[in-house]
N, C-alpha and C. Protein backbone atom coordinates (compact mmCIF):
# COMPACT_ATOMS: atom_id res chain seq x y z
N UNK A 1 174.57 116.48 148.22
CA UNK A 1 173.61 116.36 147.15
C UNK A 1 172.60 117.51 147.26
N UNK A 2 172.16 117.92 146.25
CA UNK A 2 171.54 119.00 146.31
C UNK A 2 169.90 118.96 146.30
N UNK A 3 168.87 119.64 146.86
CA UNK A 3 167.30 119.22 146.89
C UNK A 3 167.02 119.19 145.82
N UNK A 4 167.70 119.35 144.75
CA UNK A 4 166.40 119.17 143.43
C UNK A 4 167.13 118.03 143.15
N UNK A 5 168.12 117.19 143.28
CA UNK A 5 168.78 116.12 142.64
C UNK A 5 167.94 115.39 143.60
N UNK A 6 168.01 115.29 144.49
CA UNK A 6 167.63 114.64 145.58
C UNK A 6 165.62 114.22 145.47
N UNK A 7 165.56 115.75 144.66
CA UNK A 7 163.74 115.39 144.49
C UNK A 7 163.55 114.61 142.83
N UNK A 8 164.61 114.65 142.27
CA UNK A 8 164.13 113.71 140.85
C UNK A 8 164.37 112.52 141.34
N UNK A 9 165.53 111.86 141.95
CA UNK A 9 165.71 110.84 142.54
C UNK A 9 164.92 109.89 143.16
N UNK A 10 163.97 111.05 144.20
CA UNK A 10 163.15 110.44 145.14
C UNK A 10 161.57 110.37 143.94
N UNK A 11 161.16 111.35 143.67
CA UNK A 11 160.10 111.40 142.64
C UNK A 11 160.20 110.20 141.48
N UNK A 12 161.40 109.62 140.97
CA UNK A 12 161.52 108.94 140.34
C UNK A 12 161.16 107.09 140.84
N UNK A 13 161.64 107.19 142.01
CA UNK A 13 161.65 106.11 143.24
C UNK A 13 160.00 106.07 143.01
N UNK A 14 159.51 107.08 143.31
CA UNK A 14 158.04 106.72 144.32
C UNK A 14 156.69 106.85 142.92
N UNK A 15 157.39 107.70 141.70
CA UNK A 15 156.84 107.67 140.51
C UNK A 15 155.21 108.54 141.40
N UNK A 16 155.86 109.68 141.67
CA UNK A 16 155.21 110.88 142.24
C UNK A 16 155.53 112.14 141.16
N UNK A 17 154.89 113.14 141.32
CA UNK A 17 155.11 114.96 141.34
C UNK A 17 154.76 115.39 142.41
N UNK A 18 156.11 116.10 143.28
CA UNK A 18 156.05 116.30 144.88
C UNK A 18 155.29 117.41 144.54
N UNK A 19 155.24 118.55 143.49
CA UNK A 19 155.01 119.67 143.71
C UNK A 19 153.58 119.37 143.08
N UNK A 20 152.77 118.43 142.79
CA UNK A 20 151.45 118.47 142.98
C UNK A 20 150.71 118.70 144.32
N UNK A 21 149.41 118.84 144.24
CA UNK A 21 148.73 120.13 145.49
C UNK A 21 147.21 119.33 145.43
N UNK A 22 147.51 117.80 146.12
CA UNK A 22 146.45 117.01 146.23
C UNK A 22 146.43 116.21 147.78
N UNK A 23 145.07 115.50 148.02
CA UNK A 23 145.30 115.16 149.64
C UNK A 23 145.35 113.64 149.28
N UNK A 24 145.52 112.86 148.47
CA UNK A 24 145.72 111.82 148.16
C UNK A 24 146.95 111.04 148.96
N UNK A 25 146.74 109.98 149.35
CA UNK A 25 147.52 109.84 150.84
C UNK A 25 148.73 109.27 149.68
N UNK A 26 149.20 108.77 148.81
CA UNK A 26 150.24 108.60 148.39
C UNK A 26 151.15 109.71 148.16
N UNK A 27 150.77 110.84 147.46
CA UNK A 27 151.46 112.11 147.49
C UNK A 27 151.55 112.59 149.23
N UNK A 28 150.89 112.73 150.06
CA UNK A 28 151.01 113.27 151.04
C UNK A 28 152.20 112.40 151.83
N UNK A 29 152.25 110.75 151.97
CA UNK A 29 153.02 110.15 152.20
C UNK A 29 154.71 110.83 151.76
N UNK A 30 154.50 110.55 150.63
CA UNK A 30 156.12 110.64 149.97
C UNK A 30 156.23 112.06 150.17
N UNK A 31 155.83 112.76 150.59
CA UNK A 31 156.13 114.44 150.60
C UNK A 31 156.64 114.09 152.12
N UNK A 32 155.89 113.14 153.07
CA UNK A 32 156.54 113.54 154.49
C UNK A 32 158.23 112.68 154.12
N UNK A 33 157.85 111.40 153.50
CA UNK A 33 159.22 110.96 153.54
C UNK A 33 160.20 111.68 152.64
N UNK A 34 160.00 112.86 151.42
CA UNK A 34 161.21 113.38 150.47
C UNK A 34 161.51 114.01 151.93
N UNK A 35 160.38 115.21 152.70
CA UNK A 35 160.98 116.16 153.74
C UNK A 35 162.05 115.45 154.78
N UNK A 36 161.96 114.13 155.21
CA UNK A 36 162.58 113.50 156.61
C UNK A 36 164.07 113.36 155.60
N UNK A 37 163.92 112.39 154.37
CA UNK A 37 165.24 112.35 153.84
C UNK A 37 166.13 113.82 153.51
N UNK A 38 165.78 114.85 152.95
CA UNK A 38 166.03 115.91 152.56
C UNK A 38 166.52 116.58 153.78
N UNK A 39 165.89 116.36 154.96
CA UNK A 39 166.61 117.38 156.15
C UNK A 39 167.60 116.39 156.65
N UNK A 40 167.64 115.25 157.01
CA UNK A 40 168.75 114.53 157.44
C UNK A 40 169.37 114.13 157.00
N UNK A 41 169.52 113.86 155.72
CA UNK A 41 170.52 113.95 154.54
C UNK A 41 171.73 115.11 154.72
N UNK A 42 170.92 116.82 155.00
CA UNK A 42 172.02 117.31 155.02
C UNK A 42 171.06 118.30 155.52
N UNK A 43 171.47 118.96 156.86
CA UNK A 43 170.93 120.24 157.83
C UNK A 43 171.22 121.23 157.08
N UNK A 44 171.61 121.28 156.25
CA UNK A 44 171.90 122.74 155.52
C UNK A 44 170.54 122.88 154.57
N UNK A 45 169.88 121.63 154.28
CA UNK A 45 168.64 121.90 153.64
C UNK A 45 167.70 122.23 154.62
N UNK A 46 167.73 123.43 154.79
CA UNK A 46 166.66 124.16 155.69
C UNK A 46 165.18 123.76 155.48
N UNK A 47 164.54 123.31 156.42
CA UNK A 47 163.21 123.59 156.17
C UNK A 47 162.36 124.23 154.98
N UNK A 48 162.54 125.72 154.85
CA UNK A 48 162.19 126.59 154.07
C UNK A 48 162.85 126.37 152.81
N UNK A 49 163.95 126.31 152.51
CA UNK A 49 164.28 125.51 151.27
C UNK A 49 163.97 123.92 150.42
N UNK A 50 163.78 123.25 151.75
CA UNK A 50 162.82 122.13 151.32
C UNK A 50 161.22 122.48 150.67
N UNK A 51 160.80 123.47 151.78
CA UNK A 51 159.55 123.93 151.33
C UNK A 51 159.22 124.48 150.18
N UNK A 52 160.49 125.55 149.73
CA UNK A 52 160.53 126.21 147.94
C UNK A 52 160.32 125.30 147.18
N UNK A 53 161.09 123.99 147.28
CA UNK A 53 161.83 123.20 146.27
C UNK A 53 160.19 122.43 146.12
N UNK A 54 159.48 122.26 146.78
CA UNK A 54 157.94 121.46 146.82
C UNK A 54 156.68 121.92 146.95
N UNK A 55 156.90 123.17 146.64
CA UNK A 55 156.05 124.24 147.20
C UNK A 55 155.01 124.10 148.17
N UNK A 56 155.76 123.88 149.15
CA UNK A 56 154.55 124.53 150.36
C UNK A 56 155.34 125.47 151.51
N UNK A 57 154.71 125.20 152.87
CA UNK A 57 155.18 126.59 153.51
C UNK A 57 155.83 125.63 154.20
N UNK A 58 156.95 126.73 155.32
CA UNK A 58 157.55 126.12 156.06
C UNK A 58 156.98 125.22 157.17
N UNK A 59 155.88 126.12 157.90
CA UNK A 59 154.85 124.79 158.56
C UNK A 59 154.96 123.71 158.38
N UNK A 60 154.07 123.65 156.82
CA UNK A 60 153.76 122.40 156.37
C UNK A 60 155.22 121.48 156.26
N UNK A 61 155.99 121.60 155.61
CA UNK A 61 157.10 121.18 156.40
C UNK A 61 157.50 120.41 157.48
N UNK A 62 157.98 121.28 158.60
CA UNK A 62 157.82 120.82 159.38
C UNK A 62 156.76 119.61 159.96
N UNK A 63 155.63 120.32 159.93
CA UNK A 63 154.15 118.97 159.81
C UNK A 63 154.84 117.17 159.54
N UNK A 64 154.94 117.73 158.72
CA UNK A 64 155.57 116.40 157.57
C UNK A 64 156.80 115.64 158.26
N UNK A 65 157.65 116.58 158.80
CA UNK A 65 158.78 116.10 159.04
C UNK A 65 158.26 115.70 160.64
N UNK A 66 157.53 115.78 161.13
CA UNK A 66 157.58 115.55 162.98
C UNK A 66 156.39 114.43 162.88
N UNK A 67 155.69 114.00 161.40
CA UNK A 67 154.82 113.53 161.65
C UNK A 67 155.23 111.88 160.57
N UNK A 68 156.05 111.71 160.05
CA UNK A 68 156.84 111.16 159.31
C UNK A 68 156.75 109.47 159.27
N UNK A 69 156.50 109.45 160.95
CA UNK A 69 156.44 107.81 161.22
C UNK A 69 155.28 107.17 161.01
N UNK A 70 154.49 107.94 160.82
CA UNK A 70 153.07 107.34 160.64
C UNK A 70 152.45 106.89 159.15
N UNK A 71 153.63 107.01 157.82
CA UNK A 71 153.33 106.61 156.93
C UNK A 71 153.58 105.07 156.78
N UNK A 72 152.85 104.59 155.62
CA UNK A 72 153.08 103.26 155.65
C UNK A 72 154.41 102.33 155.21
N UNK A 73 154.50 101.03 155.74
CA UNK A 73 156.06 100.53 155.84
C UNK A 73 156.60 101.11 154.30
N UNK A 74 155.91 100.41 153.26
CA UNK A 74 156.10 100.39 151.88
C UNK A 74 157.38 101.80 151.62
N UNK A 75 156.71 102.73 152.48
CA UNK A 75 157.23 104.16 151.66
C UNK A 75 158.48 104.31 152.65
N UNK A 76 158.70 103.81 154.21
CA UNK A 76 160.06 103.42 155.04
C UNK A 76 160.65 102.44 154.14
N UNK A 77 160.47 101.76 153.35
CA UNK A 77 161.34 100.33 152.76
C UNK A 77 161.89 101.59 151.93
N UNK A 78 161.28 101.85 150.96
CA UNK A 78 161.43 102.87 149.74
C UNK A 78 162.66 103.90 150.14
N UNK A 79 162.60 104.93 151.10
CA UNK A 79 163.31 105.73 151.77
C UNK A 79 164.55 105.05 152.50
N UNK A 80 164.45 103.70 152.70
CA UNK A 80 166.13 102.89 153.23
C UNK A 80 166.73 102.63 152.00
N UNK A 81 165.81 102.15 150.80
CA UNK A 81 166.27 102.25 149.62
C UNK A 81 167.17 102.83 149.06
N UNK A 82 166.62 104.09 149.06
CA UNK A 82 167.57 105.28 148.92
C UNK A 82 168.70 105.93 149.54
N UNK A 83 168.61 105.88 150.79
CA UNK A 83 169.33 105.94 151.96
C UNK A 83 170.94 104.78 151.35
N UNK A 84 170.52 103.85 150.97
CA UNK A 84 171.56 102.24 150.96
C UNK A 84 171.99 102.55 149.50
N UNK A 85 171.52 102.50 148.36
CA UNK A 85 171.39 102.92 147.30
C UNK A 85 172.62 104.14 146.71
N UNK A 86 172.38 105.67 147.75
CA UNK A 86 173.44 106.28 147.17
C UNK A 86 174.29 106.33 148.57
N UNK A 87 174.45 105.39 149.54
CA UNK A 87 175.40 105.30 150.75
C UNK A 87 175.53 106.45 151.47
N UNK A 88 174.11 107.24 152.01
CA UNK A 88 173.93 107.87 153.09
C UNK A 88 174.20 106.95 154.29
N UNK A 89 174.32 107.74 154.88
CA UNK A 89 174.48 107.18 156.57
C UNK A 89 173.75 106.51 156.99
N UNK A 90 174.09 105.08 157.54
CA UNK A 90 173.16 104.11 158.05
C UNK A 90 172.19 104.04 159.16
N UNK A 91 172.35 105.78 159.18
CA UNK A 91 172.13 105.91 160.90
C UNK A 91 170.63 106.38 160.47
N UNK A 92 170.69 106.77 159.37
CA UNK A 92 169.10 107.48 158.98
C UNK A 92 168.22 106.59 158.36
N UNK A 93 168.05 105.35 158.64
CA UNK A 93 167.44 104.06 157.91
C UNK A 93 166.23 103.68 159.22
N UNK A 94 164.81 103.77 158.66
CA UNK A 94 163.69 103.80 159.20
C UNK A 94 164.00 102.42 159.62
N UNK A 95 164.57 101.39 159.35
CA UNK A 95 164.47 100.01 159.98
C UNK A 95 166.00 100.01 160.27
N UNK A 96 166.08 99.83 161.25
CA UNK A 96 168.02 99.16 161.31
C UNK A 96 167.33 98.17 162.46
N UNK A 97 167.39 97.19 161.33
CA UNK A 97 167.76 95.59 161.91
C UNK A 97 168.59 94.80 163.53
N UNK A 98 169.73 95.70 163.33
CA UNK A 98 171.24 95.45 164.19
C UNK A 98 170.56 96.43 165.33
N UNK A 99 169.93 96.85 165.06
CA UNK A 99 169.57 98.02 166.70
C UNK A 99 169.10 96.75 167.58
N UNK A 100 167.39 96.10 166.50
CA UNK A 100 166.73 95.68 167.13
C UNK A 100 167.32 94.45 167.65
N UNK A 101 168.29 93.75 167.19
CA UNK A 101 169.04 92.67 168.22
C UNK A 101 169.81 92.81 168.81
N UNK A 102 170.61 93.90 169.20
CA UNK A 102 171.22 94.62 170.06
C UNK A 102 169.81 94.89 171.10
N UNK A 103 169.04 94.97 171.30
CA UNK A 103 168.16 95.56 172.22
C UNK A 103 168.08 93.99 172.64
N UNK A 104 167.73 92.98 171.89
CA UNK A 104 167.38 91.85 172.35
C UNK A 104 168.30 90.96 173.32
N UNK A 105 169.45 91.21 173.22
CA UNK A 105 170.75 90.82 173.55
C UNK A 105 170.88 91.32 174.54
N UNK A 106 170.76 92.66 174.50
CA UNK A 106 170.77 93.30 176.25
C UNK A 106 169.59 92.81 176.97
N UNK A 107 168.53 92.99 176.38
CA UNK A 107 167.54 92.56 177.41
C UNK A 107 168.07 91.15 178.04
N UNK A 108 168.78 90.73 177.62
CA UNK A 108 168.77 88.80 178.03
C UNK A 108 169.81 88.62 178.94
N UNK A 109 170.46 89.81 178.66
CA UNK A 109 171.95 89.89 179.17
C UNK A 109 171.93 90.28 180.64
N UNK A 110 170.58 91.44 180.70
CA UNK A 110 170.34 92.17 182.25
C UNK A 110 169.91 91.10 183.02
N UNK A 111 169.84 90.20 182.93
CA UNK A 111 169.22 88.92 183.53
C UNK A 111 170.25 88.04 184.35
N UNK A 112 171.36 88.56 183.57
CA UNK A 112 173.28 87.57 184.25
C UNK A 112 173.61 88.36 185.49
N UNK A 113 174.06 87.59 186.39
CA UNK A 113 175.30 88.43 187.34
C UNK A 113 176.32 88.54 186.91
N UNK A 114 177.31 89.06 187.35
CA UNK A 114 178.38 89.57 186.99
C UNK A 114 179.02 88.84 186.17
N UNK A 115 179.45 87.71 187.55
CA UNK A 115 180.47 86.99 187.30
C UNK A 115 180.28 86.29 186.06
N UNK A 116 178.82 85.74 185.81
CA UNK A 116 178.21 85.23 184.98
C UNK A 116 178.68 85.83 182.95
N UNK A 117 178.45 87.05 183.47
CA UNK A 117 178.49 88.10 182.20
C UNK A 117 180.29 88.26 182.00
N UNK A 118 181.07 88.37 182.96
CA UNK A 118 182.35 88.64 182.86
C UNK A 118 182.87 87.03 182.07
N UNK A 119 182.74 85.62 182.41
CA UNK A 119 182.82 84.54 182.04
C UNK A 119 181.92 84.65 180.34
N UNK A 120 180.41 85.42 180.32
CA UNK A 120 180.27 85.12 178.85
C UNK A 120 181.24 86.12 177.51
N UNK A 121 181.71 87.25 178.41
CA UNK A 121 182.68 87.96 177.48
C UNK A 121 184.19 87.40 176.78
N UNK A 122 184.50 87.23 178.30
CA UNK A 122 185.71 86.43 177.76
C UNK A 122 185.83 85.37 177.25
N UNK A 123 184.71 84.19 177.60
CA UNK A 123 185.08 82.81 176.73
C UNK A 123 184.28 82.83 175.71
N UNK A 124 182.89 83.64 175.53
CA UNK A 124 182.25 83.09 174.13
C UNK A 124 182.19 84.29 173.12
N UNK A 125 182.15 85.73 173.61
CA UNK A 125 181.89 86.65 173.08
C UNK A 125 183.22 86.80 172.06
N UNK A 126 184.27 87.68 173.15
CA UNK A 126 185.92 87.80 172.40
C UNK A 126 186.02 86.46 171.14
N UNK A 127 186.12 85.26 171.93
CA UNK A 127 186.44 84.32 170.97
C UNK A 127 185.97 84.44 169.29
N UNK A 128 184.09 84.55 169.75
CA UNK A 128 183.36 84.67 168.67
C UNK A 128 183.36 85.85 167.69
N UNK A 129 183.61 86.75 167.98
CA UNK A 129 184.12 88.04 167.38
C UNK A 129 185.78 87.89 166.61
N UNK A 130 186.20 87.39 167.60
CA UNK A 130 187.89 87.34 166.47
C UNK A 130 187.75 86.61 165.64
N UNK A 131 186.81 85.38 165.69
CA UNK A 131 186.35 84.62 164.44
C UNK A 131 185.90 85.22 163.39
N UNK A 132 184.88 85.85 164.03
CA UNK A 132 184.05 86.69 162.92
C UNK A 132 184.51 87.44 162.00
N UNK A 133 185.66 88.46 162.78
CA UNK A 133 186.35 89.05 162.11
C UNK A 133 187.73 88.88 161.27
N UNK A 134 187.32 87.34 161.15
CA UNK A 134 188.81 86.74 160.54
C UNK A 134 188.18 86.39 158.87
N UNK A 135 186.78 86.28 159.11
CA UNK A 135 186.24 85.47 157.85
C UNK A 135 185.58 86.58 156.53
């Protein structure tokens, strides 16, 4: 997808003009999140070509892109939106759900001995999974 498809898309989403030149934290917001989607979307959108396409400098850019997490959830919901929406990679989604119970699961899990953990694979895990994957 190309950065200007990619900036009506997102501009349309957030009911912004990226290439307005204001400190208003809603524009400043969605400028860090078009930059984070726009470079990981596809590395070939260089920095500096992100920067043409919105006019600012490559710096600023960057700025945006290293500083990204600190906008508010609203505009991460917005950006998975999009992400789910035209079936980018799930890997670039400010919330993935499945991480955070995967983390939870291990944590609970480091707690078993072996034998313990070898007995929950084979009788409840396998089982529960071939189920899962039957339905």
């Amino acid at each position: 997808m190309t950065i200007k498809k990619l900036k009506q898309i997102f501009e349309d989403k957030f009911d912004v003009n990226l290439k307005l030149t204001n400190r208003k934290r809603h524009l400043m917001y969605s400028k860090k999140v078009f930059v984070k989607l726009a470079y990981d979307i596809n590395s070939k959108h260089s920095f500096q070509k992100i920067a043409d396409e919105i006019d600012l400098t490559h710096a600023t850019v960057l700025r945006h892109y290293n500083t990204v997490d600190e906008v508010y959830d609203k505009y991460k919901v917005a950006h998975d939106e999009i992400i789910k929406d035209y079936g980018f990679p799930s890997q670039l989604l400010f919330y993935q759900e499945n991480n955070k119970v995967i983390d939870q699961i291990v944590s609970m899990l480091k707690t078993l001995e072996h034998h313990q953990l070898e007995d929950l694979k084979n009788n409840r895990i396998k089982p529960f999974i071939k189920m899962a994957l039957t339905n």
